[in-house]
N, C-alpha and C. Protein backbone atom coordinates (compact mmCIF):
# COMPACT_ATOMS: atom_id res chain seq x y z
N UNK A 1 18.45 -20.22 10.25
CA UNK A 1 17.45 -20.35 11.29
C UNK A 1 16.11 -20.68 10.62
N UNK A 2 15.63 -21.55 11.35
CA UNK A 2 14.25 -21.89 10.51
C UNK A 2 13.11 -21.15 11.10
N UNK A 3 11.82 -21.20 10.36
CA UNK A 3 10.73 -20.39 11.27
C UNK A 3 10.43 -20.89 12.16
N UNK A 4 10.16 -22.28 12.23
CA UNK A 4 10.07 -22.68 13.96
C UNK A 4 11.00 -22.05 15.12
N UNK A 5 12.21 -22.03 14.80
CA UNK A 5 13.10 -21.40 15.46
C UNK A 5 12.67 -20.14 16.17
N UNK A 6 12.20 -19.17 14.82
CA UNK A 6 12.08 -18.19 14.80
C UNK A 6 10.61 -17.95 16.07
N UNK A 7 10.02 -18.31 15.70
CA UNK A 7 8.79 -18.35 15.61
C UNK A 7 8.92 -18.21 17.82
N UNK A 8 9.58 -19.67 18.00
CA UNK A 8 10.53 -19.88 19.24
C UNK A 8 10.88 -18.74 19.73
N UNK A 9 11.93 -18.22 19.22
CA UNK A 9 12.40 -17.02 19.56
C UNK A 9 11.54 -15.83 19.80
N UNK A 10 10.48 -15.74 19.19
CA UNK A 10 9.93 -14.36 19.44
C UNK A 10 8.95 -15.05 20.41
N UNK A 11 8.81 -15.95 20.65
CA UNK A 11 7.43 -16.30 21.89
C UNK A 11 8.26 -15.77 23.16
N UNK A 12 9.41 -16.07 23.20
CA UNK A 12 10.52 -16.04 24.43
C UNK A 12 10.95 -14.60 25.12
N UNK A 13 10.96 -13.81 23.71
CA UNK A 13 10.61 -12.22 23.96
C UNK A 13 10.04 -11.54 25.03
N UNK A 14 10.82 -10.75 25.95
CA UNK A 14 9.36 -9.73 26.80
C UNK A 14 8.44 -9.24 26.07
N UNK A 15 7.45 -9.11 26.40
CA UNK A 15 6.15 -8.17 25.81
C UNK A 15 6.77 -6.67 25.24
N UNK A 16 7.38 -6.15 25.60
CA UNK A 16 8.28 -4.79 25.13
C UNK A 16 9.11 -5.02 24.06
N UNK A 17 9.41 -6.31 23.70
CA UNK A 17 11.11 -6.22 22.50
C UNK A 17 10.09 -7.34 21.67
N UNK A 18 8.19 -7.71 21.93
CA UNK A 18 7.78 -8.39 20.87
C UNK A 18 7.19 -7.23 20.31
N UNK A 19 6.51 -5.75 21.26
CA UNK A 19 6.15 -4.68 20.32
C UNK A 19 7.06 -3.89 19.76
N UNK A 20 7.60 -4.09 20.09
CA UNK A 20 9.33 -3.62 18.84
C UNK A 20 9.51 -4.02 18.14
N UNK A 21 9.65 -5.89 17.53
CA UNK A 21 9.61 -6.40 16.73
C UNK A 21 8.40 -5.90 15.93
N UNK A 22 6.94 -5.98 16.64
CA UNK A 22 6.16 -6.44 15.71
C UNK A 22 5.99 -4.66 15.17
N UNK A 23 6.24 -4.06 15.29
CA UNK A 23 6.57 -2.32 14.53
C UNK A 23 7.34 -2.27 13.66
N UNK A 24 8.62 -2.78 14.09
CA UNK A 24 9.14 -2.87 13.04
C UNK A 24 8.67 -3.87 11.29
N UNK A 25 8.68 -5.03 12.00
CA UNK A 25 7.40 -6.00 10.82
C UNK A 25 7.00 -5.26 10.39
N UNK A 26 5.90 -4.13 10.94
CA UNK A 26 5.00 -3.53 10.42
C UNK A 26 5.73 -2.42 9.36
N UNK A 27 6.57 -1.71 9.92
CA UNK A 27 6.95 -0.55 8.48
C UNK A 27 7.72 -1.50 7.70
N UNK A 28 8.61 -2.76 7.90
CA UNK A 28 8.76 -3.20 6.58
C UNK A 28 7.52 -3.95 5.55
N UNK A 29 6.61 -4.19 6.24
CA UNK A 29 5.23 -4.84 4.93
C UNK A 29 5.34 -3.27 4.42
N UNK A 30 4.74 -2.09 5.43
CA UNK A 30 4.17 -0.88 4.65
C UNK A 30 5.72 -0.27 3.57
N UNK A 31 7.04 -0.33 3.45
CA UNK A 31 7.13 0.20 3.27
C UNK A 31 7.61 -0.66 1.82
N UNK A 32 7.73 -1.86 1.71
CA UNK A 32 6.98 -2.97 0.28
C UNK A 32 6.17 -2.28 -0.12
N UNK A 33 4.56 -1.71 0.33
CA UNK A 33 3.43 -1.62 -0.38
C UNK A 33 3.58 -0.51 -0.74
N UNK A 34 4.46 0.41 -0.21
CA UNK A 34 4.85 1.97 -0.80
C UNK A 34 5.39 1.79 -2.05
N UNK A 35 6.67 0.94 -1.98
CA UNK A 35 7.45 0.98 -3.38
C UNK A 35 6.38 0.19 -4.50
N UNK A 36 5.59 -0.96 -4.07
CA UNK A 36 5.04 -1.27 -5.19
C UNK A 36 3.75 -0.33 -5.50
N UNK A 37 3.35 0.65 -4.78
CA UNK A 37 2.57 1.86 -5.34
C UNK A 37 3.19 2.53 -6.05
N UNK A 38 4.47 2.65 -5.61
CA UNK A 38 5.23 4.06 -6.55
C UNK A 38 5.40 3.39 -7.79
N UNK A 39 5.68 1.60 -8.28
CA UNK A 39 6.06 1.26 -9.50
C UNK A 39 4.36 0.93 -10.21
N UNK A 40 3.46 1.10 -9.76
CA UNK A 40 1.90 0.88 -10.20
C UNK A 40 2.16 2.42 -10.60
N UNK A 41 2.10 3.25 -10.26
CA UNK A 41 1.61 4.76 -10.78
C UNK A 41 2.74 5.98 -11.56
N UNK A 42 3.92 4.82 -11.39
CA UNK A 42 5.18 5.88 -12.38
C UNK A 42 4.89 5.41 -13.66
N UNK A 43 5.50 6.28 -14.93
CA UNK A 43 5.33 6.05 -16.15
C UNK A 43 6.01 4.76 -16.45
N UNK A 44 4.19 3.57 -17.08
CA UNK A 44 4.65 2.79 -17.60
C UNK A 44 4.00 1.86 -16.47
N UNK A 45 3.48 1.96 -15.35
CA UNK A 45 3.05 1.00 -14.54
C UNK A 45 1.60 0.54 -14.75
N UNK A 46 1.37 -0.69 -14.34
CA UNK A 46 -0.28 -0.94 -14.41
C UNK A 46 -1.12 0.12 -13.70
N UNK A 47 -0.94 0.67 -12.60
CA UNK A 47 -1.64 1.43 -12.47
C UNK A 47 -2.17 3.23 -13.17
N UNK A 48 -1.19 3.28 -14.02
CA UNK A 48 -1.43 4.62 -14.67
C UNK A 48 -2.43 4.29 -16.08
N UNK A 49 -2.65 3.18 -16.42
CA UNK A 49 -3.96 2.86 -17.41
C UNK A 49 -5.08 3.59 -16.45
N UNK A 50 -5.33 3.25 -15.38
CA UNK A 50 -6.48 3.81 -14.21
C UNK A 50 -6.52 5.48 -14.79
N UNK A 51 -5.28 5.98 -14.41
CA UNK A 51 -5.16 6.97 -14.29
C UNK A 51 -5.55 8.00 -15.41
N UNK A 52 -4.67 7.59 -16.33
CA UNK A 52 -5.09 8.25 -18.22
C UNK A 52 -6.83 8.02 -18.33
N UNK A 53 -7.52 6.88 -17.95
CA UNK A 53 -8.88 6.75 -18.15
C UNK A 53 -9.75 7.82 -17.72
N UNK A 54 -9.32 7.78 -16.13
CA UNK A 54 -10.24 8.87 -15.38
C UNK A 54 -9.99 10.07 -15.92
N UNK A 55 -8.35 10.23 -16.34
CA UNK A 55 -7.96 11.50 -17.00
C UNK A 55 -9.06 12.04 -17.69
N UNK A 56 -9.21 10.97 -19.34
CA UNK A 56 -10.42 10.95 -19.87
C UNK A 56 -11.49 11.57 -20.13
N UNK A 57 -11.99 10.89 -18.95
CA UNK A 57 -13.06 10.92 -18.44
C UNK A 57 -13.53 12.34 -18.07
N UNK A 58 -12.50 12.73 -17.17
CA UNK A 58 -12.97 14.02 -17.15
C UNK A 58 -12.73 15.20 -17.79
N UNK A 59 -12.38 15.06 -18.58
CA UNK A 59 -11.71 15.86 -20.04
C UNK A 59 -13.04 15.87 -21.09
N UNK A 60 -13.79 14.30 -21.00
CA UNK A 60 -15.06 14.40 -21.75
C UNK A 60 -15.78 15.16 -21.19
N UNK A 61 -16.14 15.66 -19.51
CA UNK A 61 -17.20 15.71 -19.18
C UNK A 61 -17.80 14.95 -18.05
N UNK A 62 -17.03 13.55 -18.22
CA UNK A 62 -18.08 12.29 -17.48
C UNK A 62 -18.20 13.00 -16.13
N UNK A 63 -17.33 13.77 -15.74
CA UNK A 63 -17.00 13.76 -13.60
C UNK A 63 -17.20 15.65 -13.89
N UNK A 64 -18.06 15.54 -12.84
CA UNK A 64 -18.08 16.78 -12.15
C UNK A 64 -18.06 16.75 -10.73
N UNK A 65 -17.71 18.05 -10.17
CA UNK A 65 -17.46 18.91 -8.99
C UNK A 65 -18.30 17.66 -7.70
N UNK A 66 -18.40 16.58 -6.48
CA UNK A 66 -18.51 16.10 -6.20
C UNK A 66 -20.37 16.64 -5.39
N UNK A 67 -19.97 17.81 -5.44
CA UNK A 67 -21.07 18.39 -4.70
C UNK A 67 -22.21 18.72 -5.87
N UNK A 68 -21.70 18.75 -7.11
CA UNK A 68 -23.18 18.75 -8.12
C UNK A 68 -24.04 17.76 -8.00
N UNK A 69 -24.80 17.84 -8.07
CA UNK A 69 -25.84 16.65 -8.74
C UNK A 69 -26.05 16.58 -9.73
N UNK A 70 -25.98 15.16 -10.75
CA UNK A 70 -25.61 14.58 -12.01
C UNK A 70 -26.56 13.65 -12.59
N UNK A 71 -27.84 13.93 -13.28
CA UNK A 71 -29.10 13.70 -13.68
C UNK A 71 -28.44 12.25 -14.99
């Protein structure tokens, strides 16, 4: 089926089975952006460089308590 097809097909839809479709759409993008969070922040992902830094960071000192004030 091509996307025109497709595309066809969901115009043709009642208003009730296009917000069904388009929910569903929706938890499959979100649930892509879940797994590629979980492979950014497990050991070994680009996102855990972030993580070890801030670690760091506040291990030096740099970050305090949000409510201090930091001269």
């Amino acid at each position: 089926m091509t996307l025109e097809a497709l595309k066809q097909a969901i115009a043709e839809l009642p208003a009730e089975e296009k917000a069904a479709l388009a929910a569903w759409l929706n938890e499959q993008e979100m649930d892509g952006w879940d797994r590629q969070m979980r492979k950014d922040f497990s050991a070994g992902g680009r996102g855990m460089r972030i993580v070890e830094k801030v670690k760091d960071d506040i291990r030096a000192g740099k970050f305090g308590p949000m409510d201090e004030k930091r001269t």
